[in-house]
N, C-alpha and C. Protein backbone atom coordinates (compact mmCIF):
# COMPACT_ATOMS: atom_id res chain seq x y z
N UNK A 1 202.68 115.24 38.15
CA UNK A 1 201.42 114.98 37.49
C UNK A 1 201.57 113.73 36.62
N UNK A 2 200.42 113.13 36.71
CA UNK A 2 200.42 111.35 35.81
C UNK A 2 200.10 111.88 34.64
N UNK A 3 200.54 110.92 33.72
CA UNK A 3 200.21 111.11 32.60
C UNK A 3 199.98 110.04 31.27
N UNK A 4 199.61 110.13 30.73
CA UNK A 4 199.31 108.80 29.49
C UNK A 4 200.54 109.19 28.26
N UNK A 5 200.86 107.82 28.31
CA UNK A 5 202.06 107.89 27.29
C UNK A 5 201.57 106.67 26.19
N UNK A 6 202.05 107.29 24.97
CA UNK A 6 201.73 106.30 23.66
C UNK A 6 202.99 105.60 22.90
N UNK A 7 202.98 104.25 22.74
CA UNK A 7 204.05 103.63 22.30
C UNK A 7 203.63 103.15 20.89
N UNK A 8 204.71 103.47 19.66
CA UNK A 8 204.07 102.69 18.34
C UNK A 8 204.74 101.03 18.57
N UNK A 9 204.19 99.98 18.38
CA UNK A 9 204.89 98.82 18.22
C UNK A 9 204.44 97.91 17.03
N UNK A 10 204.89 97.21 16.47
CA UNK A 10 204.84 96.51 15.28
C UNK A 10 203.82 95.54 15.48
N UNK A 11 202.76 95.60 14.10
CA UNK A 11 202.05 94.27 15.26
C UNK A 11 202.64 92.95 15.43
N UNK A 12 203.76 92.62 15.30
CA UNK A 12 204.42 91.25 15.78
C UNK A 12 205.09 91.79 17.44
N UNK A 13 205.55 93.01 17.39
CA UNK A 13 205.70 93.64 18.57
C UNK A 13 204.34 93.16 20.07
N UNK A 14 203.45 93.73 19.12
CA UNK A 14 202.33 94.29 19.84
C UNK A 14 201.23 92.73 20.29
N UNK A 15 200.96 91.78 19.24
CA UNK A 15 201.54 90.40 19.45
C UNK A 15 202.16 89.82 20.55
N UNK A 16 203.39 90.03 20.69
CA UNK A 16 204.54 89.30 21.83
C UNK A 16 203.94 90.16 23.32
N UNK A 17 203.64 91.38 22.78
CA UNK A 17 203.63 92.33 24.12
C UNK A 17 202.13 91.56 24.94
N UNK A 18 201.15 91.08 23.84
CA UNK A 18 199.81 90.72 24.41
C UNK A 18 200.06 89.05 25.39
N UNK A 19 200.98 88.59 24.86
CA UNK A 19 200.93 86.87 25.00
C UNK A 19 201.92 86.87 26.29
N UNK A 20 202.87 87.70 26.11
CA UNK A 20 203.68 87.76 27.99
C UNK A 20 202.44 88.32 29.28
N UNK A 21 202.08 89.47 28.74
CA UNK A 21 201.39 90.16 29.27
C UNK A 21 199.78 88.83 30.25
N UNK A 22 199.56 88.57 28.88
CA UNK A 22 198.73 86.85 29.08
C UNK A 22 198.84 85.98 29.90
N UNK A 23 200.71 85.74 29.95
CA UNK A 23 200.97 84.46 30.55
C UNK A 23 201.64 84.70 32.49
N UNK A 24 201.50 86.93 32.18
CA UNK A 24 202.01 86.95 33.85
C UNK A 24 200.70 87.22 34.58
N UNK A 25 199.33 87.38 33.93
CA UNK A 25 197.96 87.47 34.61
C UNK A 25 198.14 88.87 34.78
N UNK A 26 198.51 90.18 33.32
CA UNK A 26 198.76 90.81 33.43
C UNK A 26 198.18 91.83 32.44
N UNK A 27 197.62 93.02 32.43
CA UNK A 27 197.59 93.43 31.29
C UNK A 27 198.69 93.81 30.26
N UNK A 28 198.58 94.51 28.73
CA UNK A 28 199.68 94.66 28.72
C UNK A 28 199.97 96.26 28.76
N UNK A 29 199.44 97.05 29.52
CA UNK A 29 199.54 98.45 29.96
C UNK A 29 200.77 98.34 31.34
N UNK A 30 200.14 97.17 32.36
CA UNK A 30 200.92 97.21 33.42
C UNK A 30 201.90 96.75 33.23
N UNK A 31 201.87 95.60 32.17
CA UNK A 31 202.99 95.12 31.61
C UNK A 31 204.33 96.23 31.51
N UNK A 32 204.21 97.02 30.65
CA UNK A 32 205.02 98.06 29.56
C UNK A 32 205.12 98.93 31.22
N UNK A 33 204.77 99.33 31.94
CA UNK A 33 204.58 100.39 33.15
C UNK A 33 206.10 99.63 34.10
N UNK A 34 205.82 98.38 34.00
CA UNK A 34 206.72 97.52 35.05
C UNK A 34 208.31 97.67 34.22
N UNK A 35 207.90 97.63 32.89
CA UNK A 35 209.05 97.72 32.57
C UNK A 35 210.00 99.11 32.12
N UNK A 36 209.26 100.31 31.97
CA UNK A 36 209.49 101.42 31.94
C UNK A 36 209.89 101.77 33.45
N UNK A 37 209.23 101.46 34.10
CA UNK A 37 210.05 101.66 35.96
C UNK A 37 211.49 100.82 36.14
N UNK A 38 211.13 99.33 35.52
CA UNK A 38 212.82 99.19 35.80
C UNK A 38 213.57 99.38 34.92
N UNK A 39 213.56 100.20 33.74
CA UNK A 39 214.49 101.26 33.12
C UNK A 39 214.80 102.39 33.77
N UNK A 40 214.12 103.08 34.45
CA UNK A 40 214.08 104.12 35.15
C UNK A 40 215.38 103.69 36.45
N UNK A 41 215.05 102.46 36.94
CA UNK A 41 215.64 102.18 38.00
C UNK A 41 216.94 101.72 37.77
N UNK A 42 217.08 101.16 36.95
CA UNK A 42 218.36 100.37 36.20
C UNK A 42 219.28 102.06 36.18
N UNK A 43 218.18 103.03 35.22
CA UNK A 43 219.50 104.40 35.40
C UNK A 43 219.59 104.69 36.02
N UNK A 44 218.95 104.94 37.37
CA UNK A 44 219.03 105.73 38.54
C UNK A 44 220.75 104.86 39.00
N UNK A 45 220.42 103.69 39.29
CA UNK A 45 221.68 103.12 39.68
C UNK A 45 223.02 103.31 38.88
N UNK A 46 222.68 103.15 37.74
CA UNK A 46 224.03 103.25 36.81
C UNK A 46 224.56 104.49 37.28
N UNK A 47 223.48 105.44 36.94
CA UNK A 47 224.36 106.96 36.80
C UNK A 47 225.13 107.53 38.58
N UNK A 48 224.48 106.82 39.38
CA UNK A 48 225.21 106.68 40.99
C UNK A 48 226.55 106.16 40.71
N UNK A 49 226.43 104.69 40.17
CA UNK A 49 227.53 104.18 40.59
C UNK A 49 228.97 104.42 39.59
N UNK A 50 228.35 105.48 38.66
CA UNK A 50 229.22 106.36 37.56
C UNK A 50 230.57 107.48 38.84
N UNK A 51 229.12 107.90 39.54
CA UNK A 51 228.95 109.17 39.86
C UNK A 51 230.45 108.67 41.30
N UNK A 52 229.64 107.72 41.94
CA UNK A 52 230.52 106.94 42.68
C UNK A 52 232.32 106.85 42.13
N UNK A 53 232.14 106.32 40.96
CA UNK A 53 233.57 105.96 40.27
C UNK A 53 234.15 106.93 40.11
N UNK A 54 233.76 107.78 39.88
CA UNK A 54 234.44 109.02 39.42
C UNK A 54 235.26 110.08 40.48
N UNK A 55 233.97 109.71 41.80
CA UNK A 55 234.71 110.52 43.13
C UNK A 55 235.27 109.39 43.85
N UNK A 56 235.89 108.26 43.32
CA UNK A 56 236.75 107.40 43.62
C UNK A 56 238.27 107.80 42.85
N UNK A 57 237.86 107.58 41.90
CA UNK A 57 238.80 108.09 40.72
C UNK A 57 239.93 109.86 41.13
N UNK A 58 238.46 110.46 41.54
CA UNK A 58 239.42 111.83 42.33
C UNK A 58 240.09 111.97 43.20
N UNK A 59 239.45 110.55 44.35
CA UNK A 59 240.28 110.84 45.70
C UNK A 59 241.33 109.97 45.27
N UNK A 60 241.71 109.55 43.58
CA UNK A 60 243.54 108.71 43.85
C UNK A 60 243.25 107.31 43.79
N UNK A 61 241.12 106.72 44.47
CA UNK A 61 241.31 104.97 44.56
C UNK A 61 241.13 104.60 43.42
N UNK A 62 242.07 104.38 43.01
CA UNK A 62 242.17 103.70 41.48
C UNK A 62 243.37 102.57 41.72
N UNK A 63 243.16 101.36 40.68
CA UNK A 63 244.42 100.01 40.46
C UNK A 63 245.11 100.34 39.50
N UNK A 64 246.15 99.96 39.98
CA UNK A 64 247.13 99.83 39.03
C UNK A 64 246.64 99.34 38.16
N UNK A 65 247.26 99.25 36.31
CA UNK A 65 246.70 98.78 35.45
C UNK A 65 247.17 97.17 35.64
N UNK A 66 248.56 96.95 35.96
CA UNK A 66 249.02 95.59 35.90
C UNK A 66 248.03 94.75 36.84
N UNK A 67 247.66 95.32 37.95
CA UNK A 67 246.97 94.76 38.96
C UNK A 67 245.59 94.19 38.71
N UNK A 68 245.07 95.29 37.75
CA UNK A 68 243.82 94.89 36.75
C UNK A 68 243.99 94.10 35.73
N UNK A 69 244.76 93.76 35.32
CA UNK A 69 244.96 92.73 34.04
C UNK A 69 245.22 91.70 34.35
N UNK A 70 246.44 91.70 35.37
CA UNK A 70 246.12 90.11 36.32
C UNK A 70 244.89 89.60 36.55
N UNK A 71 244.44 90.78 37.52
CA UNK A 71 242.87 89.93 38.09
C UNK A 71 241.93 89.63 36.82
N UNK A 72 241.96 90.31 35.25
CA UNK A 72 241.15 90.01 34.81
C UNK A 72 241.61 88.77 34.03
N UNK A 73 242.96 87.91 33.59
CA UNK A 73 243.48 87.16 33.50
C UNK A 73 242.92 85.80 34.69
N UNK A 74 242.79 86.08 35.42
CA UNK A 74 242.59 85.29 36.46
C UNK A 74 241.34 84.74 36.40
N UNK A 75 240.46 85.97 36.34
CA UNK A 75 239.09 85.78 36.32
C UNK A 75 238.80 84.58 34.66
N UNK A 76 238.66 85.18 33.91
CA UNK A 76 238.79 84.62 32.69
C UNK A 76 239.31 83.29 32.09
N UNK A 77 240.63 82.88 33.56
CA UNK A 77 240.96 81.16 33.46
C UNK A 77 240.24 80.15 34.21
N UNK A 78 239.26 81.08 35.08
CA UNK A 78 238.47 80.45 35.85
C UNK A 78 237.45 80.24 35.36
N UNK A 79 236.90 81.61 34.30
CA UNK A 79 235.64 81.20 33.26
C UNK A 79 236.11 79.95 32.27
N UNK A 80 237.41 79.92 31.71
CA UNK A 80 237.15 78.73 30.70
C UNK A 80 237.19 77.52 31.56
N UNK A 81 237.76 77.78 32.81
CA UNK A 81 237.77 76.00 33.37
C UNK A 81 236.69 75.50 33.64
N UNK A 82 235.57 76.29 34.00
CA UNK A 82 234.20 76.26 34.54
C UNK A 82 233.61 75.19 33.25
């Protein structure tokens, strides 16, 4: 079942929320809707790829720690050379 949901926002909040909302040819109801779905979606994935790690973690596929500190060493000399 749909339902109507109420948000308090500040009016400097409520402000910013009108002028994006403005500049995507958008209201700002659909606005706040678009972004409450990709919160929704953002967790759906997280809590998978938790869920994922974990029955990785059971069947044993896990790195060595040295193996991980290298690569993140590695990674990280490549970020400052960049």
């Amino acid at each position: 079942m749909a339902g109507d949901l109420a948000i308090r926002l500040t009016p400097a909040e409520e402000a910013q929320l009108d002028a994006l909302a403005k500049s995507r040819a958008q209201s700002p109801s659909e606005l706040a809707l678009e972004a409450v779905r990709d919160v929704l979606r953002f967790d759906t994935a997280f809590r998978e790829a938790v869920e994922q790690g974990l029955a990785a973690v059971a069947e044993g596929d896990v790195l060595p720690f040295d193996d991980v500190e290298l690569g993140l060493r590695d990674y990280m000399a490549g970020k400052s050379a960049s």
